[in-house]
C-alpha atoms as a PDB file:
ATOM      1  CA  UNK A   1      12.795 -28.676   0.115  1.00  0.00           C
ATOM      2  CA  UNK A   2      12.565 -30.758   3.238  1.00  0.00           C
ATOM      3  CA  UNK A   3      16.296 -30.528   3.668  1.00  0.00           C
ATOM      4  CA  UNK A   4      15.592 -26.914   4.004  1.00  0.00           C
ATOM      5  CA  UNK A   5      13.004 -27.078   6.236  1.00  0.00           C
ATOM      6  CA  UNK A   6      15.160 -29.334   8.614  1.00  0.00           C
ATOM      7  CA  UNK A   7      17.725 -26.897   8.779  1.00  0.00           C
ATOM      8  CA  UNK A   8      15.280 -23.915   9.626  1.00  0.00           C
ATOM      9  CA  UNK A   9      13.534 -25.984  12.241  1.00  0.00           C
ATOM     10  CA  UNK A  10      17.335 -27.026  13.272  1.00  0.00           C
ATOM     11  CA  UNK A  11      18.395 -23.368  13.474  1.00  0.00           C
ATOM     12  CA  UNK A  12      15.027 -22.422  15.477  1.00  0.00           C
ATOM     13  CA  UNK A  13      15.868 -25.020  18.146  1.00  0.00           C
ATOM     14  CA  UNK A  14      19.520 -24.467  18.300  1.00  0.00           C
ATOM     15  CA  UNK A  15      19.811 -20.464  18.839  1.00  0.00           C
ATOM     16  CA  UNK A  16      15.744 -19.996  20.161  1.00  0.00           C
ATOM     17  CA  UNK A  17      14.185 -17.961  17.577  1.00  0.00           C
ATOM     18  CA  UNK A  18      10.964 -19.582  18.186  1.00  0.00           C
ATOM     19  CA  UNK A  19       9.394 -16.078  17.367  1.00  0.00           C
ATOM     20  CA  UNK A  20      10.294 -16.857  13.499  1.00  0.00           C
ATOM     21  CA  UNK A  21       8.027 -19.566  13.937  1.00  0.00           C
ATOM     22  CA  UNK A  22       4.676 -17.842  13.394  1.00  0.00           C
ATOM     23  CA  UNK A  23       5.822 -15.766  10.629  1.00  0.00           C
ATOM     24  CA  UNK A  24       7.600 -18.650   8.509  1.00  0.00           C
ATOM     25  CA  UNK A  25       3.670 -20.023   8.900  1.00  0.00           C
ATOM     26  CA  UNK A  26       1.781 -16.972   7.610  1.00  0.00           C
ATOM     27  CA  UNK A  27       4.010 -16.876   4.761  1.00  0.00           C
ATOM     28  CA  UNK A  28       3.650 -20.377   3.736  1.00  0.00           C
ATOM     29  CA  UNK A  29      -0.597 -19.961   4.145  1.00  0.00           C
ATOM     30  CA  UNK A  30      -0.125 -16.905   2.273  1.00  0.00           C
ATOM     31  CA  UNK A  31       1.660 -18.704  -0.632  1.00  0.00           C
ATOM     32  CA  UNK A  32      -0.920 -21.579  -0.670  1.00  0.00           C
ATOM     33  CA  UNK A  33      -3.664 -19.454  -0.923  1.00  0.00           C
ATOM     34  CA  UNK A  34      -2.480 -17.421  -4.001  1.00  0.00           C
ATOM     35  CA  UNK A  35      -1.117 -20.706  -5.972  1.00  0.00           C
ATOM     36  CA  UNK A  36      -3.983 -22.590  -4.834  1.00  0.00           C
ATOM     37  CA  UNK A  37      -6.633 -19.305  -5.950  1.00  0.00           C
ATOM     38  CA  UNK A  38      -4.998 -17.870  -9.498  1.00  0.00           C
ATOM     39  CA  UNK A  39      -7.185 -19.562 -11.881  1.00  0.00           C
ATOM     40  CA  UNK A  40     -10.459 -20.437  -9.812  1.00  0.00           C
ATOM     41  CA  UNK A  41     -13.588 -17.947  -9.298  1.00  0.00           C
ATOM     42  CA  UNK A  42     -11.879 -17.156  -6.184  1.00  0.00           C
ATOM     43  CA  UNK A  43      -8.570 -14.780  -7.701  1.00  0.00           C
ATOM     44  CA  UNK A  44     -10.626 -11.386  -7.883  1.00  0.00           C
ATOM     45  CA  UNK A  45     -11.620 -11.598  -4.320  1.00  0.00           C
ATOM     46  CA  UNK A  46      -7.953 -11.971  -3.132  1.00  0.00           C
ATOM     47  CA  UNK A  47      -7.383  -8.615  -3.920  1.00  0.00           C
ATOM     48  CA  UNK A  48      -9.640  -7.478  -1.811  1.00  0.00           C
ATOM     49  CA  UNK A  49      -7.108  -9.204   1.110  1.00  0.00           C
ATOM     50  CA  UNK A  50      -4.529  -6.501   0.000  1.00  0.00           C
END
């Protein structure tokens, strides 16, 4: 996983996509936040998110 994330950040700097930067983010908070809510009192408010 880090090896991956190396070579992202790697690609970023090399051919200046620093626009995927934000999105790659977003993703990753969106991710967390549904692993982090499916089980707790939280999960049938997240569907009010989408």
């Amino acid at each position: 996983m880090l090896d991956l994330l190396k070579e992202l950040w790697h690609f970023m700097l090399e051919r200046k996509k620093f626009w995927l930067l934000p999105i790659i983010i977003v993703l990753i908070l969106f991710g967390a936040l549904l692993v982090f809510a499916q089980g707790s009192a939280v999960a049938p408010f997240i569907y009010t998110l989408f």
